[in-house]
Protein backbone atom coordinates (compact mmCIF):
# COMPACT_ATOMS: atom_id res chain seq x y z
CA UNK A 1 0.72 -25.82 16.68
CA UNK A 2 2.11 -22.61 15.93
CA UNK A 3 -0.79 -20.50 13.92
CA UNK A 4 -0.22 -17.67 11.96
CA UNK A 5 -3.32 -15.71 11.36
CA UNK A 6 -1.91 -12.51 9.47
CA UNK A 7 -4.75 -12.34 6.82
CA UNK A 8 -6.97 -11.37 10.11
CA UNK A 9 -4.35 -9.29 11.80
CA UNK A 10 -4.42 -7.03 8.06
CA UNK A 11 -8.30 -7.51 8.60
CA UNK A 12 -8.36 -5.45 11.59
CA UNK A 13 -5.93 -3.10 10.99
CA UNK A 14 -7.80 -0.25 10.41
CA UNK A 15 -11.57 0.28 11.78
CA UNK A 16 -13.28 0.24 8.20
CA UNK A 17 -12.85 -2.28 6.26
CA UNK A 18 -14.26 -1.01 2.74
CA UNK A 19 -11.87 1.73 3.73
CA UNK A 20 -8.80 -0.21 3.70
CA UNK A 21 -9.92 -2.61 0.49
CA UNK A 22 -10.35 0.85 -1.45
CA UNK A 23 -7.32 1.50 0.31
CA UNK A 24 -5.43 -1.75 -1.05
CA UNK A 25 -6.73 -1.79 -4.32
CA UNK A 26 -5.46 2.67 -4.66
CA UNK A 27 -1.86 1.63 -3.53
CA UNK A 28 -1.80 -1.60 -5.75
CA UNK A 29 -3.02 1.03 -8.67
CA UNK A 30 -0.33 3.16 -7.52
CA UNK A 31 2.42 0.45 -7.04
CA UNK A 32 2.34 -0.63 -10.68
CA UNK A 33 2.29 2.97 -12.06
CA UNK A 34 5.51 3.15 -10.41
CA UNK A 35 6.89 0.11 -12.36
CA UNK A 36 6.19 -2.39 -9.21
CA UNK A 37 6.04 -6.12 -11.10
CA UNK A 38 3.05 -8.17 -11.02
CA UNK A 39 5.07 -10.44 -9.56
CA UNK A 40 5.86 -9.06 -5.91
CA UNK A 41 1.99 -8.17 -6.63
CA UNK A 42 1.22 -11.77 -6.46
CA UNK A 43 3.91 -12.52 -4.17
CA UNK A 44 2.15 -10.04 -0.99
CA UNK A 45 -1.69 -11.46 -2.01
CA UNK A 46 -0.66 -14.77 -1.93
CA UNK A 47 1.08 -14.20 1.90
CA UNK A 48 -2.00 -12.75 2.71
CA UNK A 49 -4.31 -15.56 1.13
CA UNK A 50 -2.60 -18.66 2.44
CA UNK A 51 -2.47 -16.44 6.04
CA UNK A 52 -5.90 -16.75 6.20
CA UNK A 53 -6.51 -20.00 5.16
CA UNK A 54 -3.96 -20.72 7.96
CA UNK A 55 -6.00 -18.61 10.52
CA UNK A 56 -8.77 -20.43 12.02
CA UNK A 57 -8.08 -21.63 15.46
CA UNK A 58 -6.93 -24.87 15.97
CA UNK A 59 -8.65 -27.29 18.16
CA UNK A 60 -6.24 -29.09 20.10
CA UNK A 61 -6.64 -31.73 23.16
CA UNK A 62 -5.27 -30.03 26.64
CA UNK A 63 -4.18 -26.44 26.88
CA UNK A 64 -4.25 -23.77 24.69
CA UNK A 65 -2.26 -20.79 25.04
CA UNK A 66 -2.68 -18.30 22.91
CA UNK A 67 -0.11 -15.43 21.76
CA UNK A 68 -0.22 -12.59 20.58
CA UNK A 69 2.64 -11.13 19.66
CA UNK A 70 5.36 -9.21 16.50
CA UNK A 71 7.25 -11.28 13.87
CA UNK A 72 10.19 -12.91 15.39
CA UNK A 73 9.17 -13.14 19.17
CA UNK A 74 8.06 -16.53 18.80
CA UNK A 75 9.60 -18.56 16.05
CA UNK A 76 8.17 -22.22 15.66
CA UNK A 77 11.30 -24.04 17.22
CA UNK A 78 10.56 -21.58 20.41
CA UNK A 79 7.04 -22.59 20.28
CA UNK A 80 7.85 -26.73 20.13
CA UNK A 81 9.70 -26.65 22.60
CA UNK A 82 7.48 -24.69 24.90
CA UNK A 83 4.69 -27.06 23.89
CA UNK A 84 6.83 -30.04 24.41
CA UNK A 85 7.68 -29.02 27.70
CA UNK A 86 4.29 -27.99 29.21
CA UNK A 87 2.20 -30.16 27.35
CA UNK A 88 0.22 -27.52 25.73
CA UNK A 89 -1.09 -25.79 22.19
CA UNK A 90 0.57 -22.65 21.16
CA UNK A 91 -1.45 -20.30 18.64
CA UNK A 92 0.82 -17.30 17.70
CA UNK A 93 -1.12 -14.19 15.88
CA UNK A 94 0.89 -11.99 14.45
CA UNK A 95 0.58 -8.30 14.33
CA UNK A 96 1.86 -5.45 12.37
CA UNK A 97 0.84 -2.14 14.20
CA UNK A 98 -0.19 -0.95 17.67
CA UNK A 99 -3.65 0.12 15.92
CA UNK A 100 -3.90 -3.70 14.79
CA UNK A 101 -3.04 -5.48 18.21
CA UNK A 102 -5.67 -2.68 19.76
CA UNK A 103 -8.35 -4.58 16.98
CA UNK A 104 -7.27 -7.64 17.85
CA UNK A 105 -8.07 -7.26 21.46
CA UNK A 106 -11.17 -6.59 20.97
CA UNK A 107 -12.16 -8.56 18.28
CA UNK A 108 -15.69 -9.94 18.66
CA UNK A 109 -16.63 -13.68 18.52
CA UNK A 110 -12.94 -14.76 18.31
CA UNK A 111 -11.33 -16.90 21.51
CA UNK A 112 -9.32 -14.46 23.86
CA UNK A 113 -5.69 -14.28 23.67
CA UNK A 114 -3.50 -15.10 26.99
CA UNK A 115 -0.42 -13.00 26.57
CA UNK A 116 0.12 -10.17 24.43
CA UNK A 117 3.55 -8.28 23.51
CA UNK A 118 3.37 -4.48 23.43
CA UNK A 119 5.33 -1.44 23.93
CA UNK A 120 5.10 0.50 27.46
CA UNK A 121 2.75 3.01 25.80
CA UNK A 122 0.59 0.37 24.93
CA UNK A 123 0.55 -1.45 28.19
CA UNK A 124 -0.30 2.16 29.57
CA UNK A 125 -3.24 1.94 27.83
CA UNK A 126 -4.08 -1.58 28.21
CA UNK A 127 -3.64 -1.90 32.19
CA UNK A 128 -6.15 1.31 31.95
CA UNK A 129 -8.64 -0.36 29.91
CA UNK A 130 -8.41 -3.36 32.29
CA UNK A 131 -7.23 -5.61 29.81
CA UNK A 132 -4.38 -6.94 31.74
CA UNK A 133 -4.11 -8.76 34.79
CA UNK A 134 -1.23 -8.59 37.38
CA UNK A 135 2.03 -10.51 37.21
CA UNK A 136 3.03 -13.14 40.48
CA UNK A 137 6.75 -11.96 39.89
CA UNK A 138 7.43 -14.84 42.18
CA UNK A 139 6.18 -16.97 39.29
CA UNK A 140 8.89 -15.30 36.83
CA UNK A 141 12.28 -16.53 38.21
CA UNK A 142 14.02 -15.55 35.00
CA UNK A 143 13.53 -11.76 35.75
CA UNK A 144 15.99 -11.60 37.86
CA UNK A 145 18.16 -12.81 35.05
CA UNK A 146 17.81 -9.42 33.63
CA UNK A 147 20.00 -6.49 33.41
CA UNK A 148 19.29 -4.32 36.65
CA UNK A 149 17.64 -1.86 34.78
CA UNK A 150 15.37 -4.02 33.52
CA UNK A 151 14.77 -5.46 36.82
CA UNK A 152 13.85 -1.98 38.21
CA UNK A 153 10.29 -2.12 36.88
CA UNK A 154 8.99 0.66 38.95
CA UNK A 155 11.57 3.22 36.91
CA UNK A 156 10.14 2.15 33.31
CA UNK A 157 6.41 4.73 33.21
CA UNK A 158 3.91 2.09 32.41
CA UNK A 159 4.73 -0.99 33.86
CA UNK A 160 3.22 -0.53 36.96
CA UNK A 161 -0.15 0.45 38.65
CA UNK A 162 -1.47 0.50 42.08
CA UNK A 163 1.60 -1.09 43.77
CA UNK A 164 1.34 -4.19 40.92
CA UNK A 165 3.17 -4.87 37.80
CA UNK A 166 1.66 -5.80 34.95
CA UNK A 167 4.42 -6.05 32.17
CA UNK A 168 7.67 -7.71 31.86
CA UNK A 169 10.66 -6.06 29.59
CA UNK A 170 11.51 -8.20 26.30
CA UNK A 171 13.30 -6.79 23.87
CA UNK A 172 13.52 -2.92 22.02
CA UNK A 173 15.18 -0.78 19.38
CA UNK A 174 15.14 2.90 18.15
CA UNK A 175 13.20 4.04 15.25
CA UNK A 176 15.79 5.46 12.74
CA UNK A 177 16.50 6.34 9.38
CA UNK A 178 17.37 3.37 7.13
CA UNK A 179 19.45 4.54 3.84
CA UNK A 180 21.26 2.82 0.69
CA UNK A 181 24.60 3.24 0.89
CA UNK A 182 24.80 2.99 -2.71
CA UNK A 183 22.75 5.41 -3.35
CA UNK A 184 23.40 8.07 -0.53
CA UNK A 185 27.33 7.94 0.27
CA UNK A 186 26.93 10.57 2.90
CA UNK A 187 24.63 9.77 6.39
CA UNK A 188 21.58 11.56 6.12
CA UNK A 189 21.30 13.50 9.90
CA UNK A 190 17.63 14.14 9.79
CA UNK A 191 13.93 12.46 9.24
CA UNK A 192 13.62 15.52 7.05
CA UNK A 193 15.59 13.87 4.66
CA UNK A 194 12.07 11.80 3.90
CA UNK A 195 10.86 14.66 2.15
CA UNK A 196 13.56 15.40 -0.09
CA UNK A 197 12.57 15.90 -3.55
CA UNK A 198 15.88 14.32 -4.38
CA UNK A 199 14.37 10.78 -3.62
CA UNK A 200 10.64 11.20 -5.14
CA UNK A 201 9.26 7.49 -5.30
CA UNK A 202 12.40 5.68 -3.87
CA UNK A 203 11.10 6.50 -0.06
CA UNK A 204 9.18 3.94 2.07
CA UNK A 205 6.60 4.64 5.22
CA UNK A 206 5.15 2.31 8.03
CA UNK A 207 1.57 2.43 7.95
CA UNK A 208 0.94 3.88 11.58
CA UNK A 209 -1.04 6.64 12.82
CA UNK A 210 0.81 6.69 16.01
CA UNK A 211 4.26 6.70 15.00
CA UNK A 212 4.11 8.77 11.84
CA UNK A 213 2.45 11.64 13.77
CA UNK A 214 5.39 10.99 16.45
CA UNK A 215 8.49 10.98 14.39
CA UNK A 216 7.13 14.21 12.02
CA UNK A 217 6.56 16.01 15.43
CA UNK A 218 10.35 15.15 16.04
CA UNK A 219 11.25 16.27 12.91
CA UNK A 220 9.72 19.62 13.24
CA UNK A 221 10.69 20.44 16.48
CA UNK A 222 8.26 20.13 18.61
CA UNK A 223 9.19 19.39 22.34
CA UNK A 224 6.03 17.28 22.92
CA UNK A 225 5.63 14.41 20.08
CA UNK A 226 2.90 12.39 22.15
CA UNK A 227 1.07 15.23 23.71
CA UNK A 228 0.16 17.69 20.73
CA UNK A 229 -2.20 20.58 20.23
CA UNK A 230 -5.06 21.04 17.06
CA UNK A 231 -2.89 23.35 15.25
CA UNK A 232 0.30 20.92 15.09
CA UNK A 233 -2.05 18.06 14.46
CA UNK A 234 -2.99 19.90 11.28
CA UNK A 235 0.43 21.04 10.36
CA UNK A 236 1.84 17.37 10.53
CA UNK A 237 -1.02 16.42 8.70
CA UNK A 238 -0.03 18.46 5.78
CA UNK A 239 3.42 17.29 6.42
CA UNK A 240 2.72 13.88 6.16
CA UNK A 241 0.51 14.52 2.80
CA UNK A 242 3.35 15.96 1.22
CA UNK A 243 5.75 12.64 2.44
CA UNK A 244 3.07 10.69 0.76
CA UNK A 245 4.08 12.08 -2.61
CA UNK A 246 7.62 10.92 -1.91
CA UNK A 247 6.46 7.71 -1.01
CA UNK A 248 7.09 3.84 -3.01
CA UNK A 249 4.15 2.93 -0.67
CA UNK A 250 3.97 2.20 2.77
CA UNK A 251 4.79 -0.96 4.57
CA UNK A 252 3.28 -3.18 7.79
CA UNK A 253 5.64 -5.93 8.14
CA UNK A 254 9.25 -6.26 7.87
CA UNK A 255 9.77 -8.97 5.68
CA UNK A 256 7.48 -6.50 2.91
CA UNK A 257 9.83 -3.64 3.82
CA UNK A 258 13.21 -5.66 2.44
CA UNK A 259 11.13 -6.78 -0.48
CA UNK A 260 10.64 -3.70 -2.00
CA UNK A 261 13.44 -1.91 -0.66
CA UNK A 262 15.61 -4.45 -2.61
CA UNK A 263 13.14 -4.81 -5.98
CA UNK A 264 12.77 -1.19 -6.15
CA UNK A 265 16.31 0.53 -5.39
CA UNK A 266 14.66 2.24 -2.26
CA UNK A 267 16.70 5.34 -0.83
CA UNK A 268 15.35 5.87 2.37
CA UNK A 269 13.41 4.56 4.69
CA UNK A 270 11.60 5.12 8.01
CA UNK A 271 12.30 2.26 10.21
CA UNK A 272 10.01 1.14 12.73
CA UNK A 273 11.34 -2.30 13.64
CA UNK A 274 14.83 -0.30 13.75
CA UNK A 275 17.76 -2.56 13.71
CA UNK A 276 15.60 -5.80 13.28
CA UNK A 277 14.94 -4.24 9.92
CA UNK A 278 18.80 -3.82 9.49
CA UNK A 279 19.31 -7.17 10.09
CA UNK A 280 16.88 -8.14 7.06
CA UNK A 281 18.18 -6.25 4.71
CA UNK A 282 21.60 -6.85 5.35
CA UNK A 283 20.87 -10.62 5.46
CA UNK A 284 19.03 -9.94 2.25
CA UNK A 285 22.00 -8.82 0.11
CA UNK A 286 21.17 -5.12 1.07
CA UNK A 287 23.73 -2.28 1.87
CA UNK A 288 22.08 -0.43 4.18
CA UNK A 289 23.32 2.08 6.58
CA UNK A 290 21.62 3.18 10.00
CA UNK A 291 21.03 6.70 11.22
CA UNK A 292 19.55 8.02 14.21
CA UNK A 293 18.83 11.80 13.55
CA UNK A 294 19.93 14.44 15.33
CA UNK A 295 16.41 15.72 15.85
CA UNK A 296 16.15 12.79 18.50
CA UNK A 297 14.75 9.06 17.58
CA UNK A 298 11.49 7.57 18.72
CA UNK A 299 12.55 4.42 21.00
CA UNK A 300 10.26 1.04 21.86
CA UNK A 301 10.22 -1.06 24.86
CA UNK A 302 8.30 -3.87 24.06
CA UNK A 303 7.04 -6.37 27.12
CA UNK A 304 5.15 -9.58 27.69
CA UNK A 305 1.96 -8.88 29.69
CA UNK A 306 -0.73 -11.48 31.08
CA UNK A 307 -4.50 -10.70 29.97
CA UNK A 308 -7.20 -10.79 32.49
CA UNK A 309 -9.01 -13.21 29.94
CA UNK A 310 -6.14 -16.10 30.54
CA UNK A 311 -7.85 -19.13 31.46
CA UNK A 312 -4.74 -20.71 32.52
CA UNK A 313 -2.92 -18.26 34.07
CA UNK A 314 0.20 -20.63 35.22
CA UNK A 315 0.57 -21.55 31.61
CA UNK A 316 0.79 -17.84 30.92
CA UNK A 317 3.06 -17.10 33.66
CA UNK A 318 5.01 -19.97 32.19
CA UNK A 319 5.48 -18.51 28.68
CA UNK A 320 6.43 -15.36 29.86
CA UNK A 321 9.29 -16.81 32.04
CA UNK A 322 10.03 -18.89 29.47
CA UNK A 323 10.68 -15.97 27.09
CA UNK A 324 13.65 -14.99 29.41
CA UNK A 325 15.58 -18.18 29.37
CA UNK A 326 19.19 -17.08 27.87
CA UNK A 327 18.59 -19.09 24.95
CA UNK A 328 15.53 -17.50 24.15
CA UNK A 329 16.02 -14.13 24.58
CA UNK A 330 19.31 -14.94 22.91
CA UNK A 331 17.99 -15.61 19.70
CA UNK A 332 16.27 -11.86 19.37
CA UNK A 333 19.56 -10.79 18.87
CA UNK A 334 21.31 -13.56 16.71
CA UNK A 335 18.03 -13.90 14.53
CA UNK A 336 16.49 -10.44 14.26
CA UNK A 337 19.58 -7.90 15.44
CA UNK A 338 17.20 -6.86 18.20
CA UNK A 339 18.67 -6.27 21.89
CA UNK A 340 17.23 -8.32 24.58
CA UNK A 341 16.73 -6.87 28.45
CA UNK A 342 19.56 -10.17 29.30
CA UNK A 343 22.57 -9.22 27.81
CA UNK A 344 23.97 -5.61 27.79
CA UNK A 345 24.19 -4.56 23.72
CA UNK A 346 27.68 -3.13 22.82
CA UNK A 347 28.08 0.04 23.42
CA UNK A 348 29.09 2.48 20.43
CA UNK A 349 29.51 6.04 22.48
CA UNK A 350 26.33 7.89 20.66
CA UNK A 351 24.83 10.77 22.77
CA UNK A 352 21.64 10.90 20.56
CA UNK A 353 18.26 11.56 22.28
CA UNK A 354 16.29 8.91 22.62
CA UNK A 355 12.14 9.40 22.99
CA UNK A 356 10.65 6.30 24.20
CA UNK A 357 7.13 6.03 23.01
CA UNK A 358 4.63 7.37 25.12
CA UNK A 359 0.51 7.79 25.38
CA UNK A 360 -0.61 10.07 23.02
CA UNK A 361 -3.46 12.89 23.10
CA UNK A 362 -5.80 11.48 20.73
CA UNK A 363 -5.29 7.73 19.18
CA UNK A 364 -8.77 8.20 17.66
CA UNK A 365 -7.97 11.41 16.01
CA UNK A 366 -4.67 10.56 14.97
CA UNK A 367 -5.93 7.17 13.13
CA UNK A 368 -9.19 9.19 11.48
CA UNK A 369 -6.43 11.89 10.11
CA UNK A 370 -4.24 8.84 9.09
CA UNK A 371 -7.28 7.17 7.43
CA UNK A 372 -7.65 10.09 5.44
CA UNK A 373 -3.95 10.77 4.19
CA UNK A 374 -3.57 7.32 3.23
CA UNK A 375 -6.92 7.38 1.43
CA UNK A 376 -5.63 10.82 -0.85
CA UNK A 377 -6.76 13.64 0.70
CA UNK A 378 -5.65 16.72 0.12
CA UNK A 379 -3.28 19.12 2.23
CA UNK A 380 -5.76 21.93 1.90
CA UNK A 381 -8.47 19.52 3.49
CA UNK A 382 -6.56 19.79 6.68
């Protein structure tokens, strides 16, 4: 069975959750003073209702495994024939945020998941908290399918600790600027182009503490985006208050990204889910071109990790290995325009630097300063 609990995942996506209703409700407010129908309105509840109808755990004879993973790691014909072959229950929870598969984690009174899909940062983290268990790489035949890069897993920071490895490369993409063609004939070269008065209310935003505070750092110079001081905490702060007034609204997943990006003639946008985003839009009628800015591009390396909560821990092994079958890593690339870590992606000559995501000073304070831009708070309140 493949379950899809995204009406939790939105649950726990922030710590408060009055906060993020008062939250909801501002933006919806917002949305339809900007001419947003009642329509997509009903469309996004609706996604979000039936989600959590769809989100209790199913209770299956034999093995569970259960997943938790981004949108279009694990599509249902994956899933069947994983089941079908191992004789086991798939649940799949979807995420939309580092900050939500963090909740998720360590959600209370909810089964433990078995294998998770993060960035390296993340892992980092993780393998610190002594959330994840080490991988039998004698179990994962498949890796040494991979590119020899990928296969070097002792070159890639937070994949390994203490002589074990506790993360397996999947799939990854820059973070660039997504623009209408239409609308913009010539490339915009910077993020800075976000704040251009030029596109007031035709700009969108992923909802992320992390990243935001990341890719403004980028934009203004700094040399350290993952490692900054109080005083640039406070001047991206007011940097990112003053995108907000630029801002359609801001977006979690990427199927709500190409909705309003189409309904709403969208000019810019910052793209988390990089060229998988692309690939939406593009299949959704959109012209969209794809910049990475001269400033340098945040980059994600996303990986399949075992938890130390896996009661089956051959099943888990399984699924992980199973991820890197050709076929399956395959369709990352033919489905969602992401690279996988089996086939080398076509080169196109472009010297631009690329900042993989790292561990950053503060998640806490990053995600209370978030809280309160996204809430309306003022610059001067920084």
């Amino acid at each position: 069975m493949h379950t899809i609990s995204m009406a939790d995942e939105m649950r726990c996506f922030k710590p408060s959750l009055p906060r993020r209703i008062a939250v909801a409700a501002t933006r919806a407010n917002s949305l339809r003073r900007r001419g947003v129908s009642g329509f997509l309105t009903l469309l996004i509840s609706a996604v979000f209702c039936c989600s959590l109808l769809s989100s209790a755990p199913v209770v299956a004879a034999g093995n569970v495994l259960r997943v938790l993973a981004w949108p279009g790691y694990a599509d249902a014909d994956v899933v069947k024939t994983f089941e079908a072959r191992y004789n086991a229950k798939v649940e799949v929870t979807w995420v939309a945020s580092d900050e939500a598969l963090w909740a998720r984690m360590h959600a209370q009174g909810t089964p433990q998941f078995d294998v998770l899909a993060a960035n390296t940062a993340e892992i980092e983290r993780y393998t610190r908290a002594n959330l994840l268990a080490p991988l039998d790489l004698a179990s994962l035949p498949n890796t040494k399918k991979q590119l020899p890069r990928f296969q070097a897993l002792s070159s890639i920071e937070g994949l390994t600790s203490a002589g074990h490895v506790y993360a397996i490369p999947f799939t990854y993409s820059s973070m660039g600027l997504i623009y209408d063609r239409k609308q913009i004939a010539i490339a915009p070269r910077s993020m800075r182009e976000l704040w251009n008065p030029r596109y007031r209310g035709k700009v969108l935003d992923f909802d992320s503490a992390q990243h935001n505070f990341s890719f403004t750092a980028l934009a203004l110079g700094y040399p350290h985006p993952f490692q900054l001081d109080a005083t640039q905490m406070r001047v991206i702060a007011r940097k990112l208050v003053d995108l907000r007034r630029n801002l359609l609204t801001y977006y979690t997943l990427p199927e709500e990204a190409t909705a309003f990006f189409i309904q709403h003639n969208v000019a810019l946008m910052f793209g988390n889910y990089g060229t998988q985003q692309v690939e939406s839009l593009r299949r959704a009628g959109a012209d969209v071109g794809y910049v990475i800015p001269d400033e340098g591009v945040l980059a994600w390396l996303d990986c399949w990790s075992m938890t130390r909560f896996a009661k089956d821990r051959p099943l888990a092994l399984a699924w992980i290995n199973y991820m890197l079958e050709p076929d399956v890593s395959a369709l990352l690339t033919q489905r969602q325009g992401l690279a996988n870590t089996l086939t080398a992606p076509a080169e196109n000559g472009d010297k631009a630097r690329i900042v993989w995501i790292g561990p950053v000073e503060d998640i806490q304070r990053r995600e209370e300063l978030w809280n309160r831009i996204v809430s309306g708070d003022r610059s001067e309140r920084f």
